[in-house]
PDB file of N, CA and C in Angstrom:
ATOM      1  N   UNK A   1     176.477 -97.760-170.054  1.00  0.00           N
ATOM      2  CA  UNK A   1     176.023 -99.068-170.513  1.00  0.00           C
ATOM      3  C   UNK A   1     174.858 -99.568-169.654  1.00  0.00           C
ATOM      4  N   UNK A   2     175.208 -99.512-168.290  1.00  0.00           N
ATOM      5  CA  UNK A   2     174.028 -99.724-167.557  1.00  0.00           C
ATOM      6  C   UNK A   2     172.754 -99.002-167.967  1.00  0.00           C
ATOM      7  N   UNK A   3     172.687 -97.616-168.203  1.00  0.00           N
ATOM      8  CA  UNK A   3     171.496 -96.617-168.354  1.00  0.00           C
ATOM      9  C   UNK A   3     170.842 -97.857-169.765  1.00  0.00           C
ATOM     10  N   UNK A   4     171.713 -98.284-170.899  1.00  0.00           N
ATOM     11  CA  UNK A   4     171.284 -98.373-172.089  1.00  0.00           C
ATOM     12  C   UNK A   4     170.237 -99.801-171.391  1.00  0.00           C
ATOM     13  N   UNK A   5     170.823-100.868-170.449  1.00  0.00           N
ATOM     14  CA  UNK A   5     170.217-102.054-170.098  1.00  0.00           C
ATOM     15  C   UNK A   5     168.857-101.661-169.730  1.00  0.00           C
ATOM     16  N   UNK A   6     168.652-100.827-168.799  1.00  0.00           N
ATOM     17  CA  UNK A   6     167.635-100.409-167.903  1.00  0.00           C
ATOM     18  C   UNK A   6     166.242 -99.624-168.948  1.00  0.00           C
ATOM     19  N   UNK A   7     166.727 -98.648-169.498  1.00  0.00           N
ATOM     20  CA  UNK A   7     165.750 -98.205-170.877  1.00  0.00           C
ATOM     21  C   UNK A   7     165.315 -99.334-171.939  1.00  0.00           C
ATOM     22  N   UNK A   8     166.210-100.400-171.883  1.00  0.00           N
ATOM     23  CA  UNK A   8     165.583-101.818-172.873  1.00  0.00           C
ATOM     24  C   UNK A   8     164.548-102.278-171.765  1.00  0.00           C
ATOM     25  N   UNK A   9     164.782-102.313-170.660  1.00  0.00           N
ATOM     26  CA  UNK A   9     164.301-103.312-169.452  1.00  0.00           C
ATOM     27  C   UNK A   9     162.625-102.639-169.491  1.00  0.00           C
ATOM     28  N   UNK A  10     162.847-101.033-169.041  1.00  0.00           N
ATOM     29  CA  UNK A  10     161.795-100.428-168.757  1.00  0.00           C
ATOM     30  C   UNK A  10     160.653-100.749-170.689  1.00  0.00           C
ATOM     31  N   UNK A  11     161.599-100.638-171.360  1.00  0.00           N
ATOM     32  CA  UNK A  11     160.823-100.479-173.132  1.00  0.00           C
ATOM     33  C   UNK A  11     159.545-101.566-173.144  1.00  0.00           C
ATOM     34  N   UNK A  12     161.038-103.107-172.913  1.00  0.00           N
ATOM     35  CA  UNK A  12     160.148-104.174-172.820  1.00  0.00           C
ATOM     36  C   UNK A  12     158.803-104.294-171.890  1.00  0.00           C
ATOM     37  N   UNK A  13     158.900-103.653-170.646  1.00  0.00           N
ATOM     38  CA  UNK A  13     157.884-103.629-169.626  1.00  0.00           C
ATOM     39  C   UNK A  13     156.492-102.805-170.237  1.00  0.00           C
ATOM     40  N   UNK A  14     156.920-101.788-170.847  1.00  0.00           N
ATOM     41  CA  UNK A  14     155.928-101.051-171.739  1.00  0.00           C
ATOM     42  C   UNK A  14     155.035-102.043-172.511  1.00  0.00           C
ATOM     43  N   UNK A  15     155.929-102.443-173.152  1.00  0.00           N
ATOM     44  CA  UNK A  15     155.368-103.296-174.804  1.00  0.00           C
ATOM     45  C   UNK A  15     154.542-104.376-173.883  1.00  0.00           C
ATOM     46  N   UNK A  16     155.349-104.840-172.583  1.00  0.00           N
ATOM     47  CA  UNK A  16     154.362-105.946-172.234  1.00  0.00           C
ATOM     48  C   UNK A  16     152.335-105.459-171.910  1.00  0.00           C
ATOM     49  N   UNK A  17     152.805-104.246-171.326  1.00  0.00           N
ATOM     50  CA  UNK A  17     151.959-103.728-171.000  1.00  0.00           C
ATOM     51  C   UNK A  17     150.782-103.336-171.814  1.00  0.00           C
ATOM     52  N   UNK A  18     151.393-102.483-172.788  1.00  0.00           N
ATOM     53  CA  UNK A  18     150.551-102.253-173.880  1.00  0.00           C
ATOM     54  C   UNK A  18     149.790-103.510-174.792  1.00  0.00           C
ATOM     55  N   UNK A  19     150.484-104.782-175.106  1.00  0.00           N
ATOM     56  CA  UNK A  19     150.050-106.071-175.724  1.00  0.00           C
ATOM     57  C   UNK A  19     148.966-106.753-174.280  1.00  0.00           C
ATOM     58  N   UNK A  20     149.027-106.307-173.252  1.00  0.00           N
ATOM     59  CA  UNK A  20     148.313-106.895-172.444  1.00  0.00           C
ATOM     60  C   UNK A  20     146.797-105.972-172.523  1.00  0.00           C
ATOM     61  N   UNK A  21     146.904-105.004-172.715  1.00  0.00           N
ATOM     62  CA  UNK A  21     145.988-104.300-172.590  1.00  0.00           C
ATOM     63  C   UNK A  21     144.961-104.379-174.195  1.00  0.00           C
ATOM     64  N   UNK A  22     145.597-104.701-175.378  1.00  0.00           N
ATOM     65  CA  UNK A  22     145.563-104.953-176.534  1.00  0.00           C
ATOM     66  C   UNK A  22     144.478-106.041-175.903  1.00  0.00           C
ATOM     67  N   UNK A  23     144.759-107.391-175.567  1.00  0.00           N
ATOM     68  CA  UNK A  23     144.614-108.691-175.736  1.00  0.00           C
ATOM     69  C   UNK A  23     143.045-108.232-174.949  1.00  0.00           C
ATOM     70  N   UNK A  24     143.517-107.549-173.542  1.00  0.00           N
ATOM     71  CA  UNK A  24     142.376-107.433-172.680  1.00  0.00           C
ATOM     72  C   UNK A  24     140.715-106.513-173.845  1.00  0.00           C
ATOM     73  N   UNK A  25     140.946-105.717-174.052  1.00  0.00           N
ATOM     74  CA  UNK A  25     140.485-105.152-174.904  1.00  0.00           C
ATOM     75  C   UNK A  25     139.588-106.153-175.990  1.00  0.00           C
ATOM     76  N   UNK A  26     140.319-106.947-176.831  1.00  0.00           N
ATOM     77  CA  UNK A  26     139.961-107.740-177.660  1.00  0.00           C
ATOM     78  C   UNK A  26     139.077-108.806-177.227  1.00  0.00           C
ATOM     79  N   UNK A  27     139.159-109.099-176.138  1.00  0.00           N
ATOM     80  CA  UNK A  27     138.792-110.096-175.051  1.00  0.00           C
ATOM     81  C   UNK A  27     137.161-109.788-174.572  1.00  0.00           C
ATOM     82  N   UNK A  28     137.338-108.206-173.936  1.00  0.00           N
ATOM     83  CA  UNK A  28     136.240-107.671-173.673  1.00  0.00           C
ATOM     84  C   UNK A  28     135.010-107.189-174.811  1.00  0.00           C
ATOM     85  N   UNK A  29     135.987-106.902-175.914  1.00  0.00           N
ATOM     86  CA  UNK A  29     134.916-107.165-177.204  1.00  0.00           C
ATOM     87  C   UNK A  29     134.268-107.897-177.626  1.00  0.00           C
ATOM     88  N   UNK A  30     135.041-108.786-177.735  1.00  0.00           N
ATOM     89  CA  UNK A  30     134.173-110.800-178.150  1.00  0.00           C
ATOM     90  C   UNK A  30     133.402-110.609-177.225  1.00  0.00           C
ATOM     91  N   UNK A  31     133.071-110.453-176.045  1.00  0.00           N
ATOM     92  CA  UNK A  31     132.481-111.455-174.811  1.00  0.00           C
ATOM     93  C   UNK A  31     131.133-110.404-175.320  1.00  0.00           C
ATOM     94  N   UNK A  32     131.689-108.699-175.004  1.00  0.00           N
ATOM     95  CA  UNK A  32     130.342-108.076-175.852  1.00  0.00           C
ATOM     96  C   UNK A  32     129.454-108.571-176.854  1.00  0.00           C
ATOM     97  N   UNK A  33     130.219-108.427-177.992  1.00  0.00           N
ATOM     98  CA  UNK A  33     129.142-109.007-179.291  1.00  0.00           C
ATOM     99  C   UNK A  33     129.480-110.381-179.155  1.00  0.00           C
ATOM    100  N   UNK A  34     129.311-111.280-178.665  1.00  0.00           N
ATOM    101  CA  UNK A  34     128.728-112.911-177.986  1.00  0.00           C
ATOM    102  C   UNK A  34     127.591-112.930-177.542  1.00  0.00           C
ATOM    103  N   UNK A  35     127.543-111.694-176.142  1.00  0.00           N
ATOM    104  CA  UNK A  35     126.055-111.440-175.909  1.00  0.00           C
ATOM    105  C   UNK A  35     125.137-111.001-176.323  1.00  0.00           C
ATOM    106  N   UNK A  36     125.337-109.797-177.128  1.00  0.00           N
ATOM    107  CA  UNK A  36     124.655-108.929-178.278  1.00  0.00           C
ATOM    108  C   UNK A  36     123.989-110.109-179.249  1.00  0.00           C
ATOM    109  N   UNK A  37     124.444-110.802-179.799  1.00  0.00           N
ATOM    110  CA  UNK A  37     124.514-112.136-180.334  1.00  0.00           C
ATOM    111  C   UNK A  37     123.462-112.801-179.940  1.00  0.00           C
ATOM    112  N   UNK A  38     123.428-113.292-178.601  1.00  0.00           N
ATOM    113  CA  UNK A  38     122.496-114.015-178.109  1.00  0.00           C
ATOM    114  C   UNK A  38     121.460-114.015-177.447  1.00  0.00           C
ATOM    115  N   UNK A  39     121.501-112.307-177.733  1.00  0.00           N
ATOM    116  CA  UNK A  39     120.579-111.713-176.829  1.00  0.00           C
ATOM    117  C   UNK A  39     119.493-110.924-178.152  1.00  0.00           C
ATOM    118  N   UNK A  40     119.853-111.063-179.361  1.00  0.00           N
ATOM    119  CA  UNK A  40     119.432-110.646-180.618  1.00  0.00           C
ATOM    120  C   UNK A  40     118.428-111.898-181.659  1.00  0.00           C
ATOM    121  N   UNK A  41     119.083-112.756-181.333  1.00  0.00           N
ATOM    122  CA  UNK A  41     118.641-114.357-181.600  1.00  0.00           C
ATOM    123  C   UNK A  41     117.375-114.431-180.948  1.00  0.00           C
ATOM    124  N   UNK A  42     116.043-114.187-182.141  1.00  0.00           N
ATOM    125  CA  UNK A  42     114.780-114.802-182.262  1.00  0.00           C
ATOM    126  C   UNK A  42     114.334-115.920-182.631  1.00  0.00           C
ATOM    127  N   UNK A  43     113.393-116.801-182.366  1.00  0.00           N
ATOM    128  CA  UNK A  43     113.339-118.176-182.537  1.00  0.00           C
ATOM    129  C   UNK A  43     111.743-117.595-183.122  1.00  0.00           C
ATOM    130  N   UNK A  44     111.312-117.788-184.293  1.00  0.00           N
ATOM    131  CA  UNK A  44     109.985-117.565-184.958  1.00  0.00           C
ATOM    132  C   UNK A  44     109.447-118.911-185.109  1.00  0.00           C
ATOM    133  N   UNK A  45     108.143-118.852-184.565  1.00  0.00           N
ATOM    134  CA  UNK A  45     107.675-120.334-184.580  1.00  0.00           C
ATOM    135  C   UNK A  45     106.309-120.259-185.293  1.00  0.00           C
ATOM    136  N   UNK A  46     105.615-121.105-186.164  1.00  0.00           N
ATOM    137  CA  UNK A  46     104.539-121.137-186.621  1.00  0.00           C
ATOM    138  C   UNK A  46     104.373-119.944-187.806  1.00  0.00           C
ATOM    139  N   UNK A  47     105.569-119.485-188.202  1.00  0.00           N
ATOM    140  CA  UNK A  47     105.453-118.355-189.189  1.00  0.00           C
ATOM    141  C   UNK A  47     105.165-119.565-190.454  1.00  0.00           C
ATOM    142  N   UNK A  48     104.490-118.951-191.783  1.00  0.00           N
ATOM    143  CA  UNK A  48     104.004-119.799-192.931  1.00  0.00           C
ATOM    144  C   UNK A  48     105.132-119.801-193.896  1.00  0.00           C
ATOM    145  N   UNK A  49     105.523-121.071-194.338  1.00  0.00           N
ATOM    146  CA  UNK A  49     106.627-121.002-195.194  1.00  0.00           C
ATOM    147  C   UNK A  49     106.191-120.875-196.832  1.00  0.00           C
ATOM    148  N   UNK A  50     104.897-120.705-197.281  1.00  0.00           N
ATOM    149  CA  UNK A  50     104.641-119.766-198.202  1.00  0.00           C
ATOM    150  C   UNK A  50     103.682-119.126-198.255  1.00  0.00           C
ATOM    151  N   UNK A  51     103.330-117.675-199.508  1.00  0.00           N
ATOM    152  CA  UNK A  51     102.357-116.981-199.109  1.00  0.00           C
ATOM    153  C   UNK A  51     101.185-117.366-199.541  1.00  0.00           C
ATOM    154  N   UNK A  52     100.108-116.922-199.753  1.00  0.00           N
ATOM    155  CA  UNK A  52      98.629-117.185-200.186  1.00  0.00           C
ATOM    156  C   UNK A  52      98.669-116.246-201.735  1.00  0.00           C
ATOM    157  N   UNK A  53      99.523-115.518-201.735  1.00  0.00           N
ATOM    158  CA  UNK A  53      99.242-113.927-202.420  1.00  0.00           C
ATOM    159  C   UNK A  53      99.927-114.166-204.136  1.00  0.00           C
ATOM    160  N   UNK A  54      99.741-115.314-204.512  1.00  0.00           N
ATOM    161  CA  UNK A  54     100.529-115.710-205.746  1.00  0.00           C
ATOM    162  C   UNK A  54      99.611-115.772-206.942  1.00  0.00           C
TER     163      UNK A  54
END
């Protein structure tokens, strides 16, 4: 009975582990394409908002 406590104990420690690493992961992605993001973001100034060619 004890062995069965200890294999739940160790399972749960896993799962924590693995969902932590999940979260971390997900975490480190956003923060990536956030910067990608803002580092992609052109500001066009003085471009003509129509053509001559009509």
């Amino acid at each position: 009975m004890r062995w069965l406590l200890i294999a739940l104990l160790v399972s749960l420690g896993g799962l924590l582990l693995a969902a932590a690493g999940v979260a971390r992961h997900v975490w480190v992605h956003r923060k990536q394409l956030k910067q990608k993001q803002l580092q992609s973001d052109v500001v066009v100034v003085g471009a003509p908002e129509e053509s001559d060619l009509s």
